[in-house]
Protein backbone atom coordinates (compact mmCIF):
# COMPACT_ATOMS: atom_id res chain seq x y z
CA UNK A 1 58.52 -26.38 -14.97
CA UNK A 2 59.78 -22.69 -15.28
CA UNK A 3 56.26 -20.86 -14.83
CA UNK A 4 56.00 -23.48 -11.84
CA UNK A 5 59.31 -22.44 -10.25
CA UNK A 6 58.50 -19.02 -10.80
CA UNK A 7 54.60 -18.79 -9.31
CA UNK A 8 56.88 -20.24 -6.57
CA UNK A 9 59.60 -17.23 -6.31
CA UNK A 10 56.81 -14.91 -6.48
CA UNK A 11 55.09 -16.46 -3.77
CA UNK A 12 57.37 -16.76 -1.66
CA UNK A 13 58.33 -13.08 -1.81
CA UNK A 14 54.92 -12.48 -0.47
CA UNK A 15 55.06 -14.65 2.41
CA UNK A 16 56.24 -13.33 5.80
CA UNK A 17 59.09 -14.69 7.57
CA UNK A 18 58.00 -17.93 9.68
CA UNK A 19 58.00 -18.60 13.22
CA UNK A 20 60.80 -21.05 14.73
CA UNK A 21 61.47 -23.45 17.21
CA UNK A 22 62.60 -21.58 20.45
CA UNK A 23 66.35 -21.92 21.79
CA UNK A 24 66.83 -24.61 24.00
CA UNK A 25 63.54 -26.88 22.46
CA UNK A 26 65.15 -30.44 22.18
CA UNK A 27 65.46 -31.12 18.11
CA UNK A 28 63.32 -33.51 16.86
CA UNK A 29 65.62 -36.76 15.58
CA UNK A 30 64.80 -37.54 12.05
CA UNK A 31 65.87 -39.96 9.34
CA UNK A 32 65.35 -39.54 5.95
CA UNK A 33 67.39 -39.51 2.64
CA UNK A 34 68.74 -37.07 0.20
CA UNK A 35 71.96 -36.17 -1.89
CA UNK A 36 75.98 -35.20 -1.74
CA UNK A 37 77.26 -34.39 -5.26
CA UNK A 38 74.54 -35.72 -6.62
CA UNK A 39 74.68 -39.04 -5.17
CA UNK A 40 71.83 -40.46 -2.76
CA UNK A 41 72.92 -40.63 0.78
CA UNK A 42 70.83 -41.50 4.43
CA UNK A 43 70.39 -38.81 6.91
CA UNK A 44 69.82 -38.81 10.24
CA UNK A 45 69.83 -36.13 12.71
CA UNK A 46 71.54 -38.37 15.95
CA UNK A 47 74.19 -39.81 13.77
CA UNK A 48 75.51 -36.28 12.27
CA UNK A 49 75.11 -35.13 15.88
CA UNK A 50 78.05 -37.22 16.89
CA UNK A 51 80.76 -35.43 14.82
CA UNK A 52 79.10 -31.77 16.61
CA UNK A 53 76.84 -29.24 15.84
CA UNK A 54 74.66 -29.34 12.88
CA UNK A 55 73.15 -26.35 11.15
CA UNK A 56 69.93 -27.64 9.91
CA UNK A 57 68.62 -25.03 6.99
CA UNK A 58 65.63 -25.79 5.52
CA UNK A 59 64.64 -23.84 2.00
CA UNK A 60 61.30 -23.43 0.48
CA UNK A 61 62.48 -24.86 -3.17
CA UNK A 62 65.09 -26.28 -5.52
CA UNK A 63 66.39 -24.36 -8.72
CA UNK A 64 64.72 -21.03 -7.46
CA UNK A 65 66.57 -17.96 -7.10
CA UNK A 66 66.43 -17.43 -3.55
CA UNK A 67 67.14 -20.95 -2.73
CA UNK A 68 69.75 -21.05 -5.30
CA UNK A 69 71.85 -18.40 -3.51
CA UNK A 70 71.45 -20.03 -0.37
CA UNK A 71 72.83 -23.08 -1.40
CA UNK A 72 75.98 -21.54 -3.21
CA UNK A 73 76.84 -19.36 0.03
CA UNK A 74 76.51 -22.11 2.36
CA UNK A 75 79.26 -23.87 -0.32
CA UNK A 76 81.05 -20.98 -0.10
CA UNK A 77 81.44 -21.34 3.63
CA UNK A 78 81.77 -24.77 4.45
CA UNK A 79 84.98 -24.88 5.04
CA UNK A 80 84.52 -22.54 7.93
CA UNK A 81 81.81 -24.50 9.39
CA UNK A 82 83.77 -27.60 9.32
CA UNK A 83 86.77 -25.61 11.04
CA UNK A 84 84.38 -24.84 14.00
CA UNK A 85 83.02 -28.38 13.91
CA UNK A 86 79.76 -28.33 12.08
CA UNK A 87 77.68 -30.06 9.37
CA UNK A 88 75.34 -28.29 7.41
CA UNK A 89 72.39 -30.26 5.93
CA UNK A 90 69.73 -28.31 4.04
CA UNK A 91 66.13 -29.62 3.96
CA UNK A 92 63.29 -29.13 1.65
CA UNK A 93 60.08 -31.04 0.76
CA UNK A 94 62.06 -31.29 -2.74
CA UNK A 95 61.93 -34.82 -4.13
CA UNK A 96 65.50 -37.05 -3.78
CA UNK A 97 65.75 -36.60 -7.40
CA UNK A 98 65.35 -32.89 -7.66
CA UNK A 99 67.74 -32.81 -4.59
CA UNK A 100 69.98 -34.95 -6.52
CA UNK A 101 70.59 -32.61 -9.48
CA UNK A 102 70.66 -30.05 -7.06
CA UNK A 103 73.35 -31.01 -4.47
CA UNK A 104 75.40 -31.39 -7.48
CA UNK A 105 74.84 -28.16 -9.12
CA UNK A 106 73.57 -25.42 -6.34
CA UNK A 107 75.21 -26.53 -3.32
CA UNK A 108 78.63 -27.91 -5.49
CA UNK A 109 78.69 -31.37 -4.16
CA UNK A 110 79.96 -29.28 -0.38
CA UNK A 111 77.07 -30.71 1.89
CA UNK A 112 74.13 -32.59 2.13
CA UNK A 113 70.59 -31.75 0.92
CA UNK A 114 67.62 -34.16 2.52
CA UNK A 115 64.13 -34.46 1.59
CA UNK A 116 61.95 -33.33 4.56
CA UNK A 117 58.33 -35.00 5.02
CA UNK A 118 55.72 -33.06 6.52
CA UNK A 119 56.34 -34.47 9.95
CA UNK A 120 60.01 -33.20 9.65
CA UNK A 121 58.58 -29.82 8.59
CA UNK A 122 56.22 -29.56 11.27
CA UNK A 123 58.53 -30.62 13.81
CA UNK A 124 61.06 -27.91 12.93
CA UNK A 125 57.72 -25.50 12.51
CA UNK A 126 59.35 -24.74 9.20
CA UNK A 127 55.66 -25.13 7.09
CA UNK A 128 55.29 -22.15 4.82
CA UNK A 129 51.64 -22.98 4.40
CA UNK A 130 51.77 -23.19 0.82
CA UNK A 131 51.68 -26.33 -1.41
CA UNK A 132 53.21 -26.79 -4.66
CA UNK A 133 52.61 -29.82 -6.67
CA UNK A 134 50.99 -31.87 -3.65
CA UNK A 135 53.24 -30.74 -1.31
CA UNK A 136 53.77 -28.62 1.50
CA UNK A 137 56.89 -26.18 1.26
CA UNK A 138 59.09 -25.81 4.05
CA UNK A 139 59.45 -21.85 5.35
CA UNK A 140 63.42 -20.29 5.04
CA UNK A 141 64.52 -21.13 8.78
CA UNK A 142 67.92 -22.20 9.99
CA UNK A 143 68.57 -24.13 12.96
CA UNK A 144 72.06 -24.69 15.10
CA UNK A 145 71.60 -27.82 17.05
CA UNK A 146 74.27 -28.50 19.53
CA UNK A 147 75.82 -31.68 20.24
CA UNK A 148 72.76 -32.00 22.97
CA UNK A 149 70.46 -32.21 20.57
CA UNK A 150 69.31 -28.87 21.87
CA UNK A 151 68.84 -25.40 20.15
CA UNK A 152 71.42 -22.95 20.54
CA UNK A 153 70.13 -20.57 17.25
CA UNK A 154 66.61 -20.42 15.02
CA UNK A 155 67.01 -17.66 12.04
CA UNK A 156 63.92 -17.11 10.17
CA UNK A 157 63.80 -14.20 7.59
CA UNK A 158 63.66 -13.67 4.02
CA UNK A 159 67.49 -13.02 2.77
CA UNK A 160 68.83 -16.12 2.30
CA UNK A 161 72.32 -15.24 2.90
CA UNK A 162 71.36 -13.68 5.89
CA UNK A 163 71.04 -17.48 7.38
CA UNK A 164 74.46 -18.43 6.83
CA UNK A 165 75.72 -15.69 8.43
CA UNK A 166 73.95 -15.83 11.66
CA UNK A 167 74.71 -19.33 11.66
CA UNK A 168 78.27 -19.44 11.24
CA UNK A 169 78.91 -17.07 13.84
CA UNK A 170 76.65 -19.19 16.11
CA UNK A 171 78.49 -22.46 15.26
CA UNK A 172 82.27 -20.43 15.62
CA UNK A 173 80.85 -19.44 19.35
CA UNK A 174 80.55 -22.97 20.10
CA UNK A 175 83.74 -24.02 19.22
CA UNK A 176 85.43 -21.53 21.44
């Protein structure tokens, strides 16, 4: 499990920063299911989009570094997403289980993680290209969705607390 997490880390150092869904593209609806605090919970794009805007951040893979630090800054600023009205969800191809463990530890039990099929990953042209275990791995891209349903921001690049960031300030221009 550790040499497989870190083949992983090293290849996704190598891989350039993916392509995103333009601003304005309508976001595709999804259901699936994943974790809060490590318990299992349904997701569905049109039902969080209710409450407001949802940043949608999609990570290549649980328990490695880069993903790890992703998680634990988007906990970090939670609050201040909910204060300007938004959900965060994260998505990876990462089994409910492994997401499970995760939410709990990584993300501190602040916000959802869901497992993303490959038409989820596709649809948010989040594919890295790379498979691990069967799988495809989703790319590092963030997504604001407005209440519309439509993008307002896509953030693709490598620093993964870059993404909260840029999407924070994108959600807090919303709510003005």
């Amino acid at each position: 499990m550790r040499r497989t997490l870190l083949a992983v880390s090293a290849l996704l150092a190598a891989v350039p920063a993916q392509a995103a869904l333009p601003v304005g593209a309508k976001a595709p609806d999804f259901a699936t299911r994943g974790a809060v605090a490590g318990k299992v919970v349904n997701v569905r794009l049109a039902q969080v989009l209710k409450k407001g805007p949802v940043v949608l951040y999609f990570f290549p893979a649980a328990f490695t570094d880069g993903c790890n630090a992703e998680a634990r800054a988007f906990a970090e600023k939670v609050d201040a997403f909910r204060a300007a009205g938004a959900t965060v969800i994260g998505m990876s191809a990462d089994s409910v289980a492994d997401l499970q463990r995760f939410s709990a530890s990584e993300c501190a039990g602040r916000f959802a993680v869901a497992s993303a099929g490959p038409r989820v990953i596709a649809g948010y042209d989040a594919k890295l290209g790379v498979q691990v275990k069967g799988r495809d791995v989703s790319a590092r891209v963030s997504y604001v969705i407005g209440r519309d349903g439509r993008i307002v921001l896509a953030h693709a690049g490598r620093d993964p607390v870059e993404h909260v960031s840029a999407t924070l300030a994108s959600v807090q221009r919303l709510s003005r």
